[in-house]
PDB file of N, CA and C in Angstrom:
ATOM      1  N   UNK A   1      -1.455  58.818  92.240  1.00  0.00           N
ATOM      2  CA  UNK A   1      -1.572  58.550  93.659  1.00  0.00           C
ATOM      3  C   UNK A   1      -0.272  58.959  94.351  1.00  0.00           C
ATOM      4  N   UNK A   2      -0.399  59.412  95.175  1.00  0.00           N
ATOM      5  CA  UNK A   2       0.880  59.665  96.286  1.00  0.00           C
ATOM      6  C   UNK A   2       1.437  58.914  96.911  1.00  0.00           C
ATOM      7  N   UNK A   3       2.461  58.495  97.141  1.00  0.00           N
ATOM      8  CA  UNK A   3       2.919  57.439  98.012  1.00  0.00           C
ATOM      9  C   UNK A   3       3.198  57.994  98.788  1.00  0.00           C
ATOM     10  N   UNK A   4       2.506  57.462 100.787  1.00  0.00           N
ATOM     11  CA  UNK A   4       3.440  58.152 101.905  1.00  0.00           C
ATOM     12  C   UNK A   4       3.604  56.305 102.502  1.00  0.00           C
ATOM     13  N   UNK A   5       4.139  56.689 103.563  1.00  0.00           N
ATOM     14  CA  UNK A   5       4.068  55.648 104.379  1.00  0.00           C
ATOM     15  C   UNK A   5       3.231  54.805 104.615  1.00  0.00           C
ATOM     16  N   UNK A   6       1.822  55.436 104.508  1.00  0.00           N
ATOM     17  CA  UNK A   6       0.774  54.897 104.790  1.00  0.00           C
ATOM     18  C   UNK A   6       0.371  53.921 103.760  1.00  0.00           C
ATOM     19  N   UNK A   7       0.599  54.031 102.357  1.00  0.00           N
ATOM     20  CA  UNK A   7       0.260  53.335 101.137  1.00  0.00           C
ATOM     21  C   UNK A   7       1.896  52.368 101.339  1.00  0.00           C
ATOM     22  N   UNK A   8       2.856  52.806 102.302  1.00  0.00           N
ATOM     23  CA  UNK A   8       4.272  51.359 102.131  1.00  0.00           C
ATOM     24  C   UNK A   8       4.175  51.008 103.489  1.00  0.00           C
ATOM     25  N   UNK A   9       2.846  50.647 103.755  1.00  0.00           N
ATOM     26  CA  UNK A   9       3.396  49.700 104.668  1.00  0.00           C
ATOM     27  C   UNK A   9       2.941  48.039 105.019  1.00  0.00           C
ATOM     28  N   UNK A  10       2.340  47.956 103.820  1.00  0.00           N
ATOM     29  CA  UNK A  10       2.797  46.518 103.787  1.00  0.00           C
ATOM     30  C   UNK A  10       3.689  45.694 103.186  1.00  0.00           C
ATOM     31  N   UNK A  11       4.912  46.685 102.633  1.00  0.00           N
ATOM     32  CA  UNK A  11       5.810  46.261 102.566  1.00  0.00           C
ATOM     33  C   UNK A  11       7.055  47.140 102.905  1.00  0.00           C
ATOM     34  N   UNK A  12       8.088  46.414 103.827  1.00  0.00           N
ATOM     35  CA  UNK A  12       9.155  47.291 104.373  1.00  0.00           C
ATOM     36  C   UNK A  12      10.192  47.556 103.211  1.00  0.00           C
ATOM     37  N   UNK A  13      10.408  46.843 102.331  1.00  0.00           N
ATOM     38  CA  UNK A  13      11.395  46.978 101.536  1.00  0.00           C
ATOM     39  C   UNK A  13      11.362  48.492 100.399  1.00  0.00           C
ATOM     40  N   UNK A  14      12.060  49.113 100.457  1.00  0.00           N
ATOM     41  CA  UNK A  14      12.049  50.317  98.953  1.00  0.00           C
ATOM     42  C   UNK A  14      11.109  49.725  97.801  1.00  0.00           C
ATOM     43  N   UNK A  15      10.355  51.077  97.683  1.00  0.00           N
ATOM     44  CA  UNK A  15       9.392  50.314  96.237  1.00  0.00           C
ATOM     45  C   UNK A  15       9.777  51.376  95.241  1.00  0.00           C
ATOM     46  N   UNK A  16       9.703  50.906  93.796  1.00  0.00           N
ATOM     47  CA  UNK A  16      10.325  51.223  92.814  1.00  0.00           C
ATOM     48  C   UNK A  16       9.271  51.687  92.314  1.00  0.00           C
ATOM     49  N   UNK A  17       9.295  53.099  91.853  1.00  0.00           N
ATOM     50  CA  UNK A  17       8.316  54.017  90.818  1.00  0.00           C
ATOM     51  C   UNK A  17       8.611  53.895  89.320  1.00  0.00           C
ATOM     52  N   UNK A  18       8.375  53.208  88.475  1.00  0.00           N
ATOM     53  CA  UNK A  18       8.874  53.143  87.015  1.00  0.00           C
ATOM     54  C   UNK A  18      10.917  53.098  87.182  1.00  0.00           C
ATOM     55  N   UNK A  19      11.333  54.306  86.905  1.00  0.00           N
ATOM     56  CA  UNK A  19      12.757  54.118  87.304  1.00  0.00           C
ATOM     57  C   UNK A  19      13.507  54.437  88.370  1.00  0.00           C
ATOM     58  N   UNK A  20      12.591  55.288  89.358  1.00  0.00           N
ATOM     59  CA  UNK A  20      12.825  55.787  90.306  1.00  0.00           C
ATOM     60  C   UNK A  20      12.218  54.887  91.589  1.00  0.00           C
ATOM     61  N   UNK A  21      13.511  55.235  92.532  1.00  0.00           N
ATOM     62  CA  UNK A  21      12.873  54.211  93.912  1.00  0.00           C
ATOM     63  C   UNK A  21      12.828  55.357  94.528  1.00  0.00           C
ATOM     64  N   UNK A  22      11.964  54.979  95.932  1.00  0.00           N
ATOM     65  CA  UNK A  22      11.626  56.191  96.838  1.00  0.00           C
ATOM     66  C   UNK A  22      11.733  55.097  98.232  1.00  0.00           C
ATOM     67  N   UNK A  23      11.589  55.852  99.181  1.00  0.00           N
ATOM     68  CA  UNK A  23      11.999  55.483 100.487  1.00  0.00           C
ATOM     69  C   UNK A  23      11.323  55.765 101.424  1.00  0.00           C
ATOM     70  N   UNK A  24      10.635  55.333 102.169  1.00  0.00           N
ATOM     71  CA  UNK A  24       9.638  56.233 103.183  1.00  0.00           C
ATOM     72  C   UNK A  24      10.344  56.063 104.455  1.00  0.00           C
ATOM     73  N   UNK A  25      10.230  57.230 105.578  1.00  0.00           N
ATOM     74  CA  UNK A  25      11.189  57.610 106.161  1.00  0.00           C
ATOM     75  C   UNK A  25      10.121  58.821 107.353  1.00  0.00           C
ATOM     76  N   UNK A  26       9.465  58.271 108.463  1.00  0.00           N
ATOM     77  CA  UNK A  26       8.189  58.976 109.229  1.00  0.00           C
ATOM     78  C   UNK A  26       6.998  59.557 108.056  1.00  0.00           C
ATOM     79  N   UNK A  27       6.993  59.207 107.300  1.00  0.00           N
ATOM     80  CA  UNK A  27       5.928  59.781 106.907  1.00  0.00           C
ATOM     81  C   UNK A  27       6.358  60.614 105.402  1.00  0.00           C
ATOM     82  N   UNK A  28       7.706  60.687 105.190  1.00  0.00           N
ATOM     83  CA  UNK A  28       8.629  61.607 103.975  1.00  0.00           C
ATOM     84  C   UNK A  28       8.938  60.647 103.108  1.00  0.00           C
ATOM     85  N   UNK A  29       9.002  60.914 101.542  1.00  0.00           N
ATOM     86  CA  UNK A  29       9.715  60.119 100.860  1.00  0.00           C
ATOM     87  C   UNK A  29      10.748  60.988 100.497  1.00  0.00           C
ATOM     88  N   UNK A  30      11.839  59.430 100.687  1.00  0.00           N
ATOM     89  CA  UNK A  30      13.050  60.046 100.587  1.00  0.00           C
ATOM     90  C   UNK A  30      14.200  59.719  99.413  1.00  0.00           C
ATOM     91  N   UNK A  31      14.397  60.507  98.515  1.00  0.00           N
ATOM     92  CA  UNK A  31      15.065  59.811  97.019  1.00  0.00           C
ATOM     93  C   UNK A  31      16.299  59.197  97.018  1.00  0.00           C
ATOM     94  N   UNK A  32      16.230  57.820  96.258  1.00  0.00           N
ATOM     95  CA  UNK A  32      17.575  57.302  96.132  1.00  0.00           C
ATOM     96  C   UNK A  32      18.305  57.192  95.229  1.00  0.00           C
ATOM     97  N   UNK A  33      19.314  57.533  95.007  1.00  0.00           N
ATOM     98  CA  UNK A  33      20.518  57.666  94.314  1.00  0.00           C
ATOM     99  C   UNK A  33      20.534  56.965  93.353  1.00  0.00           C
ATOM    100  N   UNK A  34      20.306  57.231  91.525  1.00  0.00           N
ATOM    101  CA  UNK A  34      21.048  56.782  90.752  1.00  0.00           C
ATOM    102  C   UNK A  34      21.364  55.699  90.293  1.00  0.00           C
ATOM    103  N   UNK A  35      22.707  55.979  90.699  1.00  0.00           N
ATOM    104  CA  UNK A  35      24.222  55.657  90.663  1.00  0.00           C
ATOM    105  C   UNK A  35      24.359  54.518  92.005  1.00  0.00           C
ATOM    106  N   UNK A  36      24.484  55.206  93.319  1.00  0.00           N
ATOM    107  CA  UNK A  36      25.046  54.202  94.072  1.00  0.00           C
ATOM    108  C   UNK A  36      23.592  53.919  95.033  1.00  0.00           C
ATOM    109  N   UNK A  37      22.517  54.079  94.590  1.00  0.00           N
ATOM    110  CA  UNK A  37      21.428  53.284  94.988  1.00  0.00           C
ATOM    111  C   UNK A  37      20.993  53.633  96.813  1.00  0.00           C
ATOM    112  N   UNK A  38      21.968  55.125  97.134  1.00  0.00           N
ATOM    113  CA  UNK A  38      21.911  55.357  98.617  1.00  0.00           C
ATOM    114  C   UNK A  38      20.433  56.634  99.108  1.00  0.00           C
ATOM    115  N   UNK A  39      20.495  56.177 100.222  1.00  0.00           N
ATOM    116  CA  UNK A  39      19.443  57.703 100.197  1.00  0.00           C
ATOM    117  C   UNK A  39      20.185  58.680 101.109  1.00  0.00           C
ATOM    118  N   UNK A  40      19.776  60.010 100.173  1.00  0.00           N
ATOM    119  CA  UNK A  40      21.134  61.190 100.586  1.00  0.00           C
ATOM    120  C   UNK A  40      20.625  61.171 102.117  1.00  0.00           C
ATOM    121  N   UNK A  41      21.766  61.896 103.060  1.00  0.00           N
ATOM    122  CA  UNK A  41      21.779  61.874 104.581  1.00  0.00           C
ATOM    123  C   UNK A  41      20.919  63.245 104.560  1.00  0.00           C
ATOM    124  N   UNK A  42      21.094  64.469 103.932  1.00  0.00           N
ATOM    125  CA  UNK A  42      20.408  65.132 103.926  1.00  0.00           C
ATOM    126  C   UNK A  42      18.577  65.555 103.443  1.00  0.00           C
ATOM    127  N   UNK A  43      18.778  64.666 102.313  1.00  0.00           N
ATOM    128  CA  UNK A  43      17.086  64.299 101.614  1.00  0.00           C
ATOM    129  C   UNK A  43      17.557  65.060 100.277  1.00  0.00           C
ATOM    130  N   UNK A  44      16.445  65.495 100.170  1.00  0.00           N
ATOM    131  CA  UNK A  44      16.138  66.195  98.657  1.00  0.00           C
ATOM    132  C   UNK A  44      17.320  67.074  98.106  1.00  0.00           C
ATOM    133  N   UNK A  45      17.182  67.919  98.848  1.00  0.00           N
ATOM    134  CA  UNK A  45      18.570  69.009  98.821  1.00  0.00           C
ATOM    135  C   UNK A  45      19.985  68.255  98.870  1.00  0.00           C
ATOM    136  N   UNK A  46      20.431  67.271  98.821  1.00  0.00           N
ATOM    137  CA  UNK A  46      21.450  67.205  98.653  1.00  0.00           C
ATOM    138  C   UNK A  46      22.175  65.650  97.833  1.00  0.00           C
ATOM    139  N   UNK A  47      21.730  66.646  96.456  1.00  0.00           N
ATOM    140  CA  UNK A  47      22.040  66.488  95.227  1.00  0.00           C
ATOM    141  C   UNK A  47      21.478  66.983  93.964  1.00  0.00           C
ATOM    142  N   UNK A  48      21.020  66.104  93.107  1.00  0.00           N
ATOM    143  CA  UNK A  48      20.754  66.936  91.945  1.00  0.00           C
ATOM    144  C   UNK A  48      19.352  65.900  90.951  1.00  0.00           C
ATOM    145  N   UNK A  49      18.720  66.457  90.358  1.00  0.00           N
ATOM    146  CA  UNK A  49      18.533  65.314  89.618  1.00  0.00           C
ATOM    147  C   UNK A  49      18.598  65.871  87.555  1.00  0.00           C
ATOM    148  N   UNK A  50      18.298  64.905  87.179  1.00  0.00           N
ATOM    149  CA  UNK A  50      18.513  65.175  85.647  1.00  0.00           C
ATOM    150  C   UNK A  50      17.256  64.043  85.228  1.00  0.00           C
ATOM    151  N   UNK A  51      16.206  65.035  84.305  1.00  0.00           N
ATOM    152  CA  UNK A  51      15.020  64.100  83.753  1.00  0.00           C
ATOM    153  C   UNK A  51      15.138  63.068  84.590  1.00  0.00           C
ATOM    154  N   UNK A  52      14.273  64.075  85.868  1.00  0.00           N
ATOM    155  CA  UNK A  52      13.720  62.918  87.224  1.00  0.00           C
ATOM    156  C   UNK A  52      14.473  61.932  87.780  1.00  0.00           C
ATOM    157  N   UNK A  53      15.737  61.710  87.613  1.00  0.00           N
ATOM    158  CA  UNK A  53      16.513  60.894  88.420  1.00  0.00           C
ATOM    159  C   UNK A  53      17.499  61.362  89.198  1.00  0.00           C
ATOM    160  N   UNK A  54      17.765  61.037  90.281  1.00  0.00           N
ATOM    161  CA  UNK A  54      18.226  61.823  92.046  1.00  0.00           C
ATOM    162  C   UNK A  54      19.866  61.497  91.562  1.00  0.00           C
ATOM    163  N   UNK A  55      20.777  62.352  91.759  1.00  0.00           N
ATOM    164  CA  UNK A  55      22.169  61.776  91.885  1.00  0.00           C
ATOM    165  C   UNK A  55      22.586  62.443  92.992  1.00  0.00           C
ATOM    166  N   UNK A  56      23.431  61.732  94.154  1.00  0.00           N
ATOM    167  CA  UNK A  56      23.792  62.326  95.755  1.00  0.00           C
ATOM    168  C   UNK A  56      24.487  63.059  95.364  1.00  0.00           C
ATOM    169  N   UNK A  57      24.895  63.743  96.255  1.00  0.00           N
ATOM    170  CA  UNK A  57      26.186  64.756  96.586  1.00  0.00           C
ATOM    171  C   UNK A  57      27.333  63.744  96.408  1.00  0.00           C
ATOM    172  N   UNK A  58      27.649  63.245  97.117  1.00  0.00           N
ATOM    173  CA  UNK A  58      28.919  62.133  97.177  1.00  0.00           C
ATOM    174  C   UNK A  58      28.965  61.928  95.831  1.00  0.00           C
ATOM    175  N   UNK A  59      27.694  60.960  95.206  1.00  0.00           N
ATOM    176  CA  UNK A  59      28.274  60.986  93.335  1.00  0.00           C
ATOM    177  C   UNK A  59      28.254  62.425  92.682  1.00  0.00           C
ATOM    178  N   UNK A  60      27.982  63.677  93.117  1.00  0.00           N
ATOM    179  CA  UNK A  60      28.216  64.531  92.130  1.00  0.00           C
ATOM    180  C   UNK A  60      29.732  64.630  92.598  1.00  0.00           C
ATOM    181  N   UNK A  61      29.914  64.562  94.308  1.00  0.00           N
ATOM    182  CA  UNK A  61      31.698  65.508  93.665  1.00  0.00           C
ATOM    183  C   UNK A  61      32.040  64.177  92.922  1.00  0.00           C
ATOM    184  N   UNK A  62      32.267  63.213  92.989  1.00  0.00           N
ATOM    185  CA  UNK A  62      32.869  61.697  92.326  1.00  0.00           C
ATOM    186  C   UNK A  62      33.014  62.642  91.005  1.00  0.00           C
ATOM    187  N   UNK A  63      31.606  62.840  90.271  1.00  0.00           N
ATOM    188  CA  UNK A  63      31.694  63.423  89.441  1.00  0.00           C
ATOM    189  C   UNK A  63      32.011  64.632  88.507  1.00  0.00           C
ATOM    190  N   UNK A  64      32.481  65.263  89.651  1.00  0.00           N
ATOM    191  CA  UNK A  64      33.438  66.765  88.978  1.00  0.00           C
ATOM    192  C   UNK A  64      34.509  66.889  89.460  1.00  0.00           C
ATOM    193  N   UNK A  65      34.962  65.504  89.871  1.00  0.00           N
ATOM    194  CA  UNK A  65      36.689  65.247  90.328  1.00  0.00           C
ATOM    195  C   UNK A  65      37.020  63.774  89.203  1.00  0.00           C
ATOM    196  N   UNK A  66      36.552  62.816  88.900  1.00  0.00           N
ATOM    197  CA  UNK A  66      37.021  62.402  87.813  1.00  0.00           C
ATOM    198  C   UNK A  66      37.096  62.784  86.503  1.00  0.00           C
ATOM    199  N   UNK A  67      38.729  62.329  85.865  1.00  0.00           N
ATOM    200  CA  UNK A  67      39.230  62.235  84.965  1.00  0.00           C
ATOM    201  C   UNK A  67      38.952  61.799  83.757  1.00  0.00           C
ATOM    202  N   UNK A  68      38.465  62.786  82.682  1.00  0.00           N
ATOM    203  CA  UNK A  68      37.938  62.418  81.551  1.00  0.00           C
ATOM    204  C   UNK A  68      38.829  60.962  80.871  1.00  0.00           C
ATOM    205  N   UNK A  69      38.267  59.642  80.744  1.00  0.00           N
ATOM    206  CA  UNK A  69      38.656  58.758  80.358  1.00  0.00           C
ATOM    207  C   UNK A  69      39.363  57.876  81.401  1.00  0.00           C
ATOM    208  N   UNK A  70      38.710  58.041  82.802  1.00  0.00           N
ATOM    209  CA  UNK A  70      38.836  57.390  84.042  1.00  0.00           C
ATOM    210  C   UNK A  70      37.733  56.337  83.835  1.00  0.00           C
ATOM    211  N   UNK A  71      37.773  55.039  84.652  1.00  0.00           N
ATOM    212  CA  UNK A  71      36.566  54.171  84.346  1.00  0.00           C
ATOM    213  C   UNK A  71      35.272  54.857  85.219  1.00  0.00           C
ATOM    214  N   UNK A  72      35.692  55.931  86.264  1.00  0.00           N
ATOM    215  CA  UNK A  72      34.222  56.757  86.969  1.00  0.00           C
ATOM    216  C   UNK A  72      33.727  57.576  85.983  1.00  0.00           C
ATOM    217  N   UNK A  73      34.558  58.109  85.231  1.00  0.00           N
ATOM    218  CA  UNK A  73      34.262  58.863  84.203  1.00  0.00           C
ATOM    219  C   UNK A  73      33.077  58.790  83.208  1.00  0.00           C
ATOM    220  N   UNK A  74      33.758  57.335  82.859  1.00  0.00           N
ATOM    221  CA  UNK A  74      33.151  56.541  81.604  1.00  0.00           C
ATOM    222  C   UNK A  74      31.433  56.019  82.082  1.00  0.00           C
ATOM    223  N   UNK A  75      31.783  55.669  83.997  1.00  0.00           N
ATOM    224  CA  UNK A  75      30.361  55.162  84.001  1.00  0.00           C
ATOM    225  C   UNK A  75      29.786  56.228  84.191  1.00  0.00           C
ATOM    226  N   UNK A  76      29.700  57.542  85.206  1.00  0.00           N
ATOM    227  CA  UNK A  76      29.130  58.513  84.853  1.00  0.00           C
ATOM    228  C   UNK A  76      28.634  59.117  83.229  1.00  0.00           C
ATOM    229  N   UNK A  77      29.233  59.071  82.051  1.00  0.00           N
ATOM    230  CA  UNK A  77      28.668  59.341  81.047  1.00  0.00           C
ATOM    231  C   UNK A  77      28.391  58.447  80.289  1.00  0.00           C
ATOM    232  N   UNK A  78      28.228  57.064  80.446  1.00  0.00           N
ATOM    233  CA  UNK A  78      26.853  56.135  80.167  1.00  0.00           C
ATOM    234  C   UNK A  78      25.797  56.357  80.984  1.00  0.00           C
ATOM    235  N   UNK A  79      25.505  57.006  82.077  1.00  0.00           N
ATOM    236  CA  UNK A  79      24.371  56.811  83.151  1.00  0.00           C
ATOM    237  C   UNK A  79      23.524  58.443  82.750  1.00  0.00           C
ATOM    238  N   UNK A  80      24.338  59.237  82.309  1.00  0.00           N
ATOM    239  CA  UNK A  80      23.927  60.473  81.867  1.00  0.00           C
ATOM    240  C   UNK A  80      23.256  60.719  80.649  1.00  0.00           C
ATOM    241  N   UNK A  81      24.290  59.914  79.801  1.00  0.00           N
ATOM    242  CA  UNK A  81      23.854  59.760  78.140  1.00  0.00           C
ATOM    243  C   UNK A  81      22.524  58.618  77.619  1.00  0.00           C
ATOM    244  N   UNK A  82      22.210  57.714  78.740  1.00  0.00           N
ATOM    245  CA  UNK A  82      21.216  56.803  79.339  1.00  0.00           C
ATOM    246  C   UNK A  82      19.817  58.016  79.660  1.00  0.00           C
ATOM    247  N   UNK A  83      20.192  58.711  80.079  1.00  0.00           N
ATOM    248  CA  UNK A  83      18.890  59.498  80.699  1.00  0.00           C
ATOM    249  C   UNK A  83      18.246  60.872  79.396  1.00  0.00           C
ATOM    250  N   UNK A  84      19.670  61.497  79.213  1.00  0.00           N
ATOM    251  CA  UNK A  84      19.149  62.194  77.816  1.00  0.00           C
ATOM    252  C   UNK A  84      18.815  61.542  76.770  1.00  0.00           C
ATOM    253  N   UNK A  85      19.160  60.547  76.334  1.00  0.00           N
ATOM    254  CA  UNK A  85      19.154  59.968  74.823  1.00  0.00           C
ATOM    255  C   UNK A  85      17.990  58.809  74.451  1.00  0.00           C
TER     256      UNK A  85
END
């Protein structure tokens, strides 16, 4: 089944697809983040996902500017190694 707006609206709150939440937004669903649980300002395009899960722009640069053995580091590759493994 498809989820638009029309199937969320008896409830306003984000509804959760197995691991993925979605967002309805006029009539669009709109993916949320991961990591910091946001929905990108741009939508779809701006970020990435890995085996179906959305990561923003904001957490990718986070993520190709921290320091291997930084604690962003560390949670980025539990949240990664979580999704492949």
């Amino acid at each position: 089944m498809i989820k638009t707006s029309d199937t969320l609206k008896e409830h306003e709150n984000p509804k959760k697809d197995k691991n993925q939440e979605i967002v309805a937004s006029n009539g669009k669903l709109l993916p949320v983040c991961y990591r910091c649980a946001q929905v990108p300002k741009n939508g779809l395009y701006d970020g990435f996902r890995v085996r179906g899960m959305f990561f923003c722009s904001d957490c990718q640069r986070e993520l190709y500017s921290a320091e291997q053995g930084s604690p962003e580091y560390q949670e980025f590759l539990f949240l990664i190694q979580g999704l492949l493994f």
